[in-house]
PDB file of N, CA and C in Angstrom:
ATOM      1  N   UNK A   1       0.825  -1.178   0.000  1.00  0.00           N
ATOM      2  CA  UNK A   1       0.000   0.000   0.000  1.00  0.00           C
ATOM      3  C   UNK A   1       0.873   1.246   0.000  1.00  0.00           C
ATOM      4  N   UNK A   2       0.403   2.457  -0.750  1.00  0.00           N
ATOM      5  CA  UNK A   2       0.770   3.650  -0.403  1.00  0.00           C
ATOM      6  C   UNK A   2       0.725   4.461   0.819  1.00  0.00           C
ATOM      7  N   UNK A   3       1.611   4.979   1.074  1.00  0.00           N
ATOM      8  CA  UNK A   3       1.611   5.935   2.491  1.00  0.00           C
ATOM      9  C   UNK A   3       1.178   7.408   1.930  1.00  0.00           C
ATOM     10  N   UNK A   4       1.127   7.673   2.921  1.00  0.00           N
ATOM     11  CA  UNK A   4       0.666   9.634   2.087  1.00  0.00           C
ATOM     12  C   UNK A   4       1.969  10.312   1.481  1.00  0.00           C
ATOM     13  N   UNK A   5       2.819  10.227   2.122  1.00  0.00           N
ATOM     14  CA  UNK A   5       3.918  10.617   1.390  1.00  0.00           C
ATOM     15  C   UNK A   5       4.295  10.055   0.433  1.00  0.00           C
ATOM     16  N   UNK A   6       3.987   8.670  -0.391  1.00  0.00           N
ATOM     17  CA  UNK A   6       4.035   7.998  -1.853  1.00  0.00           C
ATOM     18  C   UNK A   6       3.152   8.895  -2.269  1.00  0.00           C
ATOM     19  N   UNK A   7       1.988   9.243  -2.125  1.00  0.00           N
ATOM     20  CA  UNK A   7       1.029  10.063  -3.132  1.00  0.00           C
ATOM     21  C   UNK A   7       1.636  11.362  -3.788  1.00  0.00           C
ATOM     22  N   UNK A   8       1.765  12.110  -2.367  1.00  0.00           N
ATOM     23  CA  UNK A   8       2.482  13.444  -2.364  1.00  0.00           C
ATOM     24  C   UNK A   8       3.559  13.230  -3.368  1.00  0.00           C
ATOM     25  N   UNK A   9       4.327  12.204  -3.416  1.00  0.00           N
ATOM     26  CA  UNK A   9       5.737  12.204  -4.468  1.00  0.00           C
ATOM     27  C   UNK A   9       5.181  11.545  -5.852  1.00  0.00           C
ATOM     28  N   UNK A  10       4.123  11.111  -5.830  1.00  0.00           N
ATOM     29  CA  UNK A  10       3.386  10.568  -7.238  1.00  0.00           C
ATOM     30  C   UNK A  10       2.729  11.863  -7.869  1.00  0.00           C
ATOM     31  N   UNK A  11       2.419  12.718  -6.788  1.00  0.00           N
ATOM     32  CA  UNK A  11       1.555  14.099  -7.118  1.00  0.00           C
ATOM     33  C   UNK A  11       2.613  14.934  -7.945  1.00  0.00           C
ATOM     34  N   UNK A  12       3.392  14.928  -7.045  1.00  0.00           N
ATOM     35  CA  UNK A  12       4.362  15.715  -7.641  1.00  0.00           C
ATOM     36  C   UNK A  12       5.513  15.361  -8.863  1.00  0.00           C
ATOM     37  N   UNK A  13       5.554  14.525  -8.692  1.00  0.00           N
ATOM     38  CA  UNK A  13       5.684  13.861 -10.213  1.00  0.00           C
ATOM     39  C   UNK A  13       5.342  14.253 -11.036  1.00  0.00           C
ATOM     40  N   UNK A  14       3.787  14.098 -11.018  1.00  0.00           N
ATOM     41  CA  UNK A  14       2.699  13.849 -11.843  1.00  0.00           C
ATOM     42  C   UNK A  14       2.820  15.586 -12.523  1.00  0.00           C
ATOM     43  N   UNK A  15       2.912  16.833 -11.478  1.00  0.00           N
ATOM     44  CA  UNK A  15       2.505  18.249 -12.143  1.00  0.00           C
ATOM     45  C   UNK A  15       4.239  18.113 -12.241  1.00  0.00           C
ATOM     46  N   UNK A  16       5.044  18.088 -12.119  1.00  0.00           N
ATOM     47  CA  UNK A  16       6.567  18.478 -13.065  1.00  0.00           C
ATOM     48  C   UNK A  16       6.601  17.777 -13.959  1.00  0.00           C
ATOM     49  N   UNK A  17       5.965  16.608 -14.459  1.00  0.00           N
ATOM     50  CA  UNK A  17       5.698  16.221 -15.485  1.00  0.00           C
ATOM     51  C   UNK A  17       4.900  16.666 -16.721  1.00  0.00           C
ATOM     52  N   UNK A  18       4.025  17.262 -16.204  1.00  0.00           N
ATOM     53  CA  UNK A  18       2.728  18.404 -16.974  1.00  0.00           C
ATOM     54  C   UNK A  18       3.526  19.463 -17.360  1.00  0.00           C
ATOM     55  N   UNK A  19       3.856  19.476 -16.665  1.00  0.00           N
ATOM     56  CA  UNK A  19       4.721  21.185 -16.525  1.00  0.00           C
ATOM     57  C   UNK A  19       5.893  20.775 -18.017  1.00  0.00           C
ATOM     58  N   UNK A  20       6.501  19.759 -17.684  1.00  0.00           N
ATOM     59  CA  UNK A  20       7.578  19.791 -18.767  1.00  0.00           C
ATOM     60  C   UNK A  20       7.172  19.257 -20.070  1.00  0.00           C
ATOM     61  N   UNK A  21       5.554  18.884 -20.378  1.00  0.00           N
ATOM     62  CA  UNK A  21       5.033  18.575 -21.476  1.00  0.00           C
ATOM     63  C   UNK A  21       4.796  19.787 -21.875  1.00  0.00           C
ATOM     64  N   UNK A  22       4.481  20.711 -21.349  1.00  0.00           N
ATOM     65  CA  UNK A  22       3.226  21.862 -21.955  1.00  0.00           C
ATOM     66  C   UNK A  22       4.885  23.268 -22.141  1.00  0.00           C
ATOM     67  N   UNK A  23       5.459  23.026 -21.291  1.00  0.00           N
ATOM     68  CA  UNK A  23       6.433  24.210 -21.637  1.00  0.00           C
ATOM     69  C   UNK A  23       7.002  24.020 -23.007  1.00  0.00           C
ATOM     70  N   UNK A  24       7.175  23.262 -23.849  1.00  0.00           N
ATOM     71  CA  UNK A  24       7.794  23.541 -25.053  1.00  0.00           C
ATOM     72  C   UNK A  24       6.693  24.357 -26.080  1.00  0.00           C
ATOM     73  N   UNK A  25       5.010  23.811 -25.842  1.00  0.00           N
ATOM     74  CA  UNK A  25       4.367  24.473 -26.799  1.00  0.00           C
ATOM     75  C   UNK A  25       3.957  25.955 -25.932  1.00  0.00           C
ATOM     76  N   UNK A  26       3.687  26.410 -24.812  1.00  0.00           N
ATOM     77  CA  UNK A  26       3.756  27.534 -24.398  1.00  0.00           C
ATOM     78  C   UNK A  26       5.338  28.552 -24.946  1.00  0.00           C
ATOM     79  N   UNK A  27       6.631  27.712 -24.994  1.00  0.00           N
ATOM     80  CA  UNK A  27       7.342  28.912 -24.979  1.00  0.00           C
ATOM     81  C   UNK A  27       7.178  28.770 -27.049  1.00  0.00           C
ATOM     82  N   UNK A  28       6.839  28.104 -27.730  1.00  0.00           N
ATOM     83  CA  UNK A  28       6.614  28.270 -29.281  1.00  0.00           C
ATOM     84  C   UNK A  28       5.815  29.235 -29.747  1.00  0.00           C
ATOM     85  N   UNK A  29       4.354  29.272 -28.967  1.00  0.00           N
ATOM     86  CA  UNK A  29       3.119  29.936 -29.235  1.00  0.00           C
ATOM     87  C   UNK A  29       3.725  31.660 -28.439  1.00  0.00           C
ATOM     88  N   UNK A  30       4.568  31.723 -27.292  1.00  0.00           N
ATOM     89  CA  UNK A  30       5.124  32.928 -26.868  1.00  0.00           C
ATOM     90  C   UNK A  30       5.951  33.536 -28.552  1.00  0.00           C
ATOM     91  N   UNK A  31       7.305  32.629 -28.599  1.00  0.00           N
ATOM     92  CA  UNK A  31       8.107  32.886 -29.698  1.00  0.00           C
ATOM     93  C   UNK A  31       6.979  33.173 -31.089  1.00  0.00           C
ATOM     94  N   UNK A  32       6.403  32.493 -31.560  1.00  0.00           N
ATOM     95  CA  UNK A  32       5.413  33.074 -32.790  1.00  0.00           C
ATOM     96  C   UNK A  32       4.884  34.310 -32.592  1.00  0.00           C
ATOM     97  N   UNK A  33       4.151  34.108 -31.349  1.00  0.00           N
ATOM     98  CA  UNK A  33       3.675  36.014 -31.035  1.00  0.00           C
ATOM     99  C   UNK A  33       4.227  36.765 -31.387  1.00  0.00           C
ATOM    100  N   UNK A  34       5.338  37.060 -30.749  1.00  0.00           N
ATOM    101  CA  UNK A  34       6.484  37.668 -30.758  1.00  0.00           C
ATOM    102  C   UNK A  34       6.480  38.123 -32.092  1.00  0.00           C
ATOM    103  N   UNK A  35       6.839  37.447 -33.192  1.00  0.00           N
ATOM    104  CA  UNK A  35       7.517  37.731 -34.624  1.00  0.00           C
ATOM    105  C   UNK A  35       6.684  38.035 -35.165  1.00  0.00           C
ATOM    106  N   UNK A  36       5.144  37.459 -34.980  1.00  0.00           N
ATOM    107  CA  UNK A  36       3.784  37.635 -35.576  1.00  0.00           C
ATOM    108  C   UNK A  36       3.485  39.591 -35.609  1.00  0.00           C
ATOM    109  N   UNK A  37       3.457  40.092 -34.273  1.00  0.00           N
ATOM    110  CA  UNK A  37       3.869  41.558 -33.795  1.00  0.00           C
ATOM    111  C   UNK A  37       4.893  41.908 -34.582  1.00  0.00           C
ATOM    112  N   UNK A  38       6.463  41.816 -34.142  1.00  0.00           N
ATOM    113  CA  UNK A  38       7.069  41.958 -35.204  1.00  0.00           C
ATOM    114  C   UNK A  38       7.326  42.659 -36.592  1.00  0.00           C
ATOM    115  N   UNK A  39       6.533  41.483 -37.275  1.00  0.00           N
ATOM    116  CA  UNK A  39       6.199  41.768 -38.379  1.00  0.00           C
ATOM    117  C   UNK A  39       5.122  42.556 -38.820  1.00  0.00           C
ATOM    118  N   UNK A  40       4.283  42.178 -37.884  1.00  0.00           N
ATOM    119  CA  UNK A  40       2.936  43.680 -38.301  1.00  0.00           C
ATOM    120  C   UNK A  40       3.219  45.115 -37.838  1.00  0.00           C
ATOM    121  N   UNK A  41       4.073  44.622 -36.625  1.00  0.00           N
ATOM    122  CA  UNK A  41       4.642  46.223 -36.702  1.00  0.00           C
ATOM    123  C   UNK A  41       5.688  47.146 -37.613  1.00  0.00           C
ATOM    124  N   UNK A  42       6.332  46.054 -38.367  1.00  0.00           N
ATOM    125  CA  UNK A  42       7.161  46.039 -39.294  1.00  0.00           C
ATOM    126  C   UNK A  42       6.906  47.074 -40.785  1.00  0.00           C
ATOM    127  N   UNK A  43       5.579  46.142 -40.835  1.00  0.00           N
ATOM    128  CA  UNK A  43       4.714  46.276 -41.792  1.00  0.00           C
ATOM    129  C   UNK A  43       4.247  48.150 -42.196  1.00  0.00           C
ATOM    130  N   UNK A  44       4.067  48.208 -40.667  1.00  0.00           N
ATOM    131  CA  UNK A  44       3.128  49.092 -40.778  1.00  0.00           C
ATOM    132  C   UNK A  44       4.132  50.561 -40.404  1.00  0.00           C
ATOM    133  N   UNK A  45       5.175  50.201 -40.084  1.00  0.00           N
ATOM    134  CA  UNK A  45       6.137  50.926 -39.744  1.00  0.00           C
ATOM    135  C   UNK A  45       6.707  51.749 -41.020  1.00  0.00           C
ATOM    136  N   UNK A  46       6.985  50.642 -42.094  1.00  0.00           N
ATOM    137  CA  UNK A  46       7.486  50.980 -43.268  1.00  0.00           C
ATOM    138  C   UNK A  46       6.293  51.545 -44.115  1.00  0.00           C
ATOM    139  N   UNK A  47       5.204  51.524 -44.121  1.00  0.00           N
ATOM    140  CA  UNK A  47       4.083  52.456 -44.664  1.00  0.00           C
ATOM    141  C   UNK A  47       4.547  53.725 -43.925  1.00  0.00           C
ATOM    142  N   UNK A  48       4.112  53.596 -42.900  1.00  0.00           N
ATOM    143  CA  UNK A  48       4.405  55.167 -42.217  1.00  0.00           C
ATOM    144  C   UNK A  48       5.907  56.082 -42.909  1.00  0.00           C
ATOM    145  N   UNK A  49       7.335  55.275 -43.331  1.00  0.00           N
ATOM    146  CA  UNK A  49       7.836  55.541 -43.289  1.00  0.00           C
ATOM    147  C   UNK A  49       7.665  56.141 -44.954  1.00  0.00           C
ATOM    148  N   UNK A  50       7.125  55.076 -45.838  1.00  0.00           N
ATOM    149  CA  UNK A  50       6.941  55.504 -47.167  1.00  0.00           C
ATOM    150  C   UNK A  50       6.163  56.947 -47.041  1.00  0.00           C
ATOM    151  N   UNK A  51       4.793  57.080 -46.240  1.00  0.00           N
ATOM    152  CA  UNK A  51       3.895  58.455 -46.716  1.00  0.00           C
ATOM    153  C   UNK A  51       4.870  59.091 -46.004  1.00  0.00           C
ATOM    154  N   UNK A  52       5.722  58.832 -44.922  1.00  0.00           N
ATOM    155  CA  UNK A  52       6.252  60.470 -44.355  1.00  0.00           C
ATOM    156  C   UNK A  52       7.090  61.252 -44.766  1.00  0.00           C
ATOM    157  N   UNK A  53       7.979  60.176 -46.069  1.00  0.00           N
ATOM    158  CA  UNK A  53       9.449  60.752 -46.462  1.00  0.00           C
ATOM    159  C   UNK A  53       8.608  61.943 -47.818  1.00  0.00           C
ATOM    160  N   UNK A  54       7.771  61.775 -48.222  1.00  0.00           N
ATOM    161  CA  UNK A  54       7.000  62.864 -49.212  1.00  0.00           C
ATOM    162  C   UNK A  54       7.272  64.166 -48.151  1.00  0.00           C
ATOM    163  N   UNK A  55       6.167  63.746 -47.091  1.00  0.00           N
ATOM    164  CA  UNK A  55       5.931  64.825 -46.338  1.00  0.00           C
ATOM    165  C   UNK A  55       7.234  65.976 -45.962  1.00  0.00           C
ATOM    166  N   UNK A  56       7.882  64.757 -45.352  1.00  0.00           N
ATOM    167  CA  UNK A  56       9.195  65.530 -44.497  1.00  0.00           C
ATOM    168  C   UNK A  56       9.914  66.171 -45.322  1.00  0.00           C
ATOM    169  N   UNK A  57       9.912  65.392 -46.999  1.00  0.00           N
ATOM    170  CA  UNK A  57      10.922  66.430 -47.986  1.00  0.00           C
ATOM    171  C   UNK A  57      10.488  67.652 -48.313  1.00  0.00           C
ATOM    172  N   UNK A  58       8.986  67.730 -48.511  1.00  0.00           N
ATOM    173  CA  UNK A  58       8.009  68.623 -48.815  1.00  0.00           C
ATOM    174  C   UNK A  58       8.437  70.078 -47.540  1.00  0.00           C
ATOM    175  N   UNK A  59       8.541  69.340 -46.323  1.00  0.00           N
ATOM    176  CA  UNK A  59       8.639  70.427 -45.449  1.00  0.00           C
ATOM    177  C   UNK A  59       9.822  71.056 -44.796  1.00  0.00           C
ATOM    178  N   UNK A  60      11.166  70.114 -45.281  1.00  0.00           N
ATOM    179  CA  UNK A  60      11.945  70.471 -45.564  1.00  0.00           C
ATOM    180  C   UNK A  60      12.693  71.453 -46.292  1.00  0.00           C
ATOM    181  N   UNK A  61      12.121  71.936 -47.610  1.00  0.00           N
ATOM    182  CA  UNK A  61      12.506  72.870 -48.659  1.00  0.00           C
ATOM    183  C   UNK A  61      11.072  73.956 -48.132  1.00  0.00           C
ATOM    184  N   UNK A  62      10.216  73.744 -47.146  1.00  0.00           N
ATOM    185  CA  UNK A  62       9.314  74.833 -47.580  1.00  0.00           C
ATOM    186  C   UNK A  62       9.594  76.022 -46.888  1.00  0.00           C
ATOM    187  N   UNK A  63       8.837  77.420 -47.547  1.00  0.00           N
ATOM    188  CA  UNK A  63       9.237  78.681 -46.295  1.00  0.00           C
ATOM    189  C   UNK A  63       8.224  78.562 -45.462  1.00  0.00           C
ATOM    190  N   UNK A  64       8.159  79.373 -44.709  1.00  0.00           N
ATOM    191  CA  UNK A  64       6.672  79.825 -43.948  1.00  0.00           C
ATOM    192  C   UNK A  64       5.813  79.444 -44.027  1.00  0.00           C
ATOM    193  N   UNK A  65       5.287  79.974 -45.476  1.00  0.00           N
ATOM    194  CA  UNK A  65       3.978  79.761 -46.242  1.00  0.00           C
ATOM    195  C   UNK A  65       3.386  78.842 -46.782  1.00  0.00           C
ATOM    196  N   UNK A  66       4.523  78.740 -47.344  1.00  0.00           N
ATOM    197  CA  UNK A  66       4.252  76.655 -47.905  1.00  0.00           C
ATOM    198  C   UNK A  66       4.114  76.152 -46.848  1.00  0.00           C
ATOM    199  N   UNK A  67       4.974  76.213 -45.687  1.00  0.00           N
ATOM    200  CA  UNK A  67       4.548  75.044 -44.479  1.00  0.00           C
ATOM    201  C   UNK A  67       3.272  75.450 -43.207  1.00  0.00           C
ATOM    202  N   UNK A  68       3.016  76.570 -43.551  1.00  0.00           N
ATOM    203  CA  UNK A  68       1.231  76.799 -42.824  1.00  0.00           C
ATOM    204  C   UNK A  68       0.697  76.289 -44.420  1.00  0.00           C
ATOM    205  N   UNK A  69       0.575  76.141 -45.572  1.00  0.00           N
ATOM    206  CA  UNK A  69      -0.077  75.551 -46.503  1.00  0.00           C
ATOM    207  C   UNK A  69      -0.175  73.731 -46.136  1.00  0.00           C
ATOM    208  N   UNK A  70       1.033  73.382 -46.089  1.00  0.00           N
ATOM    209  CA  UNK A  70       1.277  71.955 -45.762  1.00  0.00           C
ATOM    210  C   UNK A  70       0.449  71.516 -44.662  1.00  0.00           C
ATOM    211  N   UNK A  71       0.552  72.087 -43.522  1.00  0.00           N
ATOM    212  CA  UNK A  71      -0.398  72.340 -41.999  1.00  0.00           C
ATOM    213  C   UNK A  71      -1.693  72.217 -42.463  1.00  0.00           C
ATOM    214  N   UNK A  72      -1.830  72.946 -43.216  1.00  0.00           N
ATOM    215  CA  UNK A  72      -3.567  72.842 -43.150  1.00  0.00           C
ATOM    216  C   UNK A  72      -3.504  74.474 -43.095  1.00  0.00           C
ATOM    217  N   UNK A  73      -2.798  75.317 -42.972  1.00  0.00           N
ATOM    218  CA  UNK A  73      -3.262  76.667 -42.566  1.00  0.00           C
ATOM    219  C   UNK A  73      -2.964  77.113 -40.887  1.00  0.00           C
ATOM    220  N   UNK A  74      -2.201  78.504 -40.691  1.00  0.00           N
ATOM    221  CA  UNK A  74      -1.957  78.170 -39.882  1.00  0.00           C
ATOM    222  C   UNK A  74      -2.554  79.322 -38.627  1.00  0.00           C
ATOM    223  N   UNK A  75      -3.739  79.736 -38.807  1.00  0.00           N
ATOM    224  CA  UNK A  75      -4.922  80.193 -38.360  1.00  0.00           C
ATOM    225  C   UNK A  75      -5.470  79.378 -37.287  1.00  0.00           C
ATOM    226  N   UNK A  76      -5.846  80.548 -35.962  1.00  0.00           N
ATOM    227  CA  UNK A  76      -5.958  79.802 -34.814  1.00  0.00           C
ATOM    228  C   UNK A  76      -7.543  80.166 -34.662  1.00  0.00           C
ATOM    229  N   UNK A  77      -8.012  78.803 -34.594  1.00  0.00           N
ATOM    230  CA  UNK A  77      -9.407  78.770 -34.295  1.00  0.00           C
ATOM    231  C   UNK A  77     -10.308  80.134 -33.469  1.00  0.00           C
ATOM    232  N   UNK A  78     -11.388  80.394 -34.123  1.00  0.00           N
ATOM    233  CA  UNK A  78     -12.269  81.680 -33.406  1.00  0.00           C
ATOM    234  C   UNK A  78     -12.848  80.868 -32.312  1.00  0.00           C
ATOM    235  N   UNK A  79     -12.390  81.155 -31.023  1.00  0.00           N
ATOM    236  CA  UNK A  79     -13.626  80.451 -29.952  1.00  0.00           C
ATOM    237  C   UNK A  79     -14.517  81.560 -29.096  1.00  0.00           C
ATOM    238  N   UNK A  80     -14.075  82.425 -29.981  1.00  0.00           N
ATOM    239  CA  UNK A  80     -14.941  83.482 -29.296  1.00  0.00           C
ATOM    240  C   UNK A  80     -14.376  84.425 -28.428  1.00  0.00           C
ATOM    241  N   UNK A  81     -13.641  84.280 -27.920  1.00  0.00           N
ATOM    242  CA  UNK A  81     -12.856  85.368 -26.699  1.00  0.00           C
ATOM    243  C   UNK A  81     -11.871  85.702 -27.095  1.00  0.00           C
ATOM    244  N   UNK A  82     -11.240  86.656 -26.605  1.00  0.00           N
ATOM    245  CA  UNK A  82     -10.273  87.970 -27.092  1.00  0.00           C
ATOM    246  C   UNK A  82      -9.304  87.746 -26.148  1.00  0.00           C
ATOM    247  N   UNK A  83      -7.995  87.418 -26.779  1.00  0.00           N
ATOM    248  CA  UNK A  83      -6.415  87.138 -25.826  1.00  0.00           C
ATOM    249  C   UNK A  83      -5.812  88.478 -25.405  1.00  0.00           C
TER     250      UNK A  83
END
């Protein structure tokens, strides 16, 4: 027969055993994340970088005027009250 302390060491067995099945696909599914991000940030990084280099050259060579044009204008909203 088992004593309680055979269980306890069968128990424990039993979860460091679990433990060392499941850690290889936990640290895979971590590592994929990882690159999955990565790459979409990657992605989306190099868009940003394509529309901004227009921009930045654009505002680079501009004077004043061109760059409140580029802005949108560079007129400060009427909210009604007097500075």
């Amino acid at each position: 027969m088992f004593g309680l302390l055979d269980y306890l060491k069968l128990g424990a067995g039993a979860l460091v055993g679990a433990a060392l099945m499941a850690a290889p696909a936990y640290f895979y599914g971590k590592a994929a994340g990882k690159s999955e991000i990565t790459a979409s940030l990657q992605s989306d990084r190099i868009t940003i970088l394509k529309d901004g280099t227009k921009i930045d050259a654009e505002a680079l060579t501009a004077d004043d005027t061109s760059l409140c044009t580029l802005l949108g204008g560079c007129e400060l909203p009427d909210d009604g009250e007097s500075r």
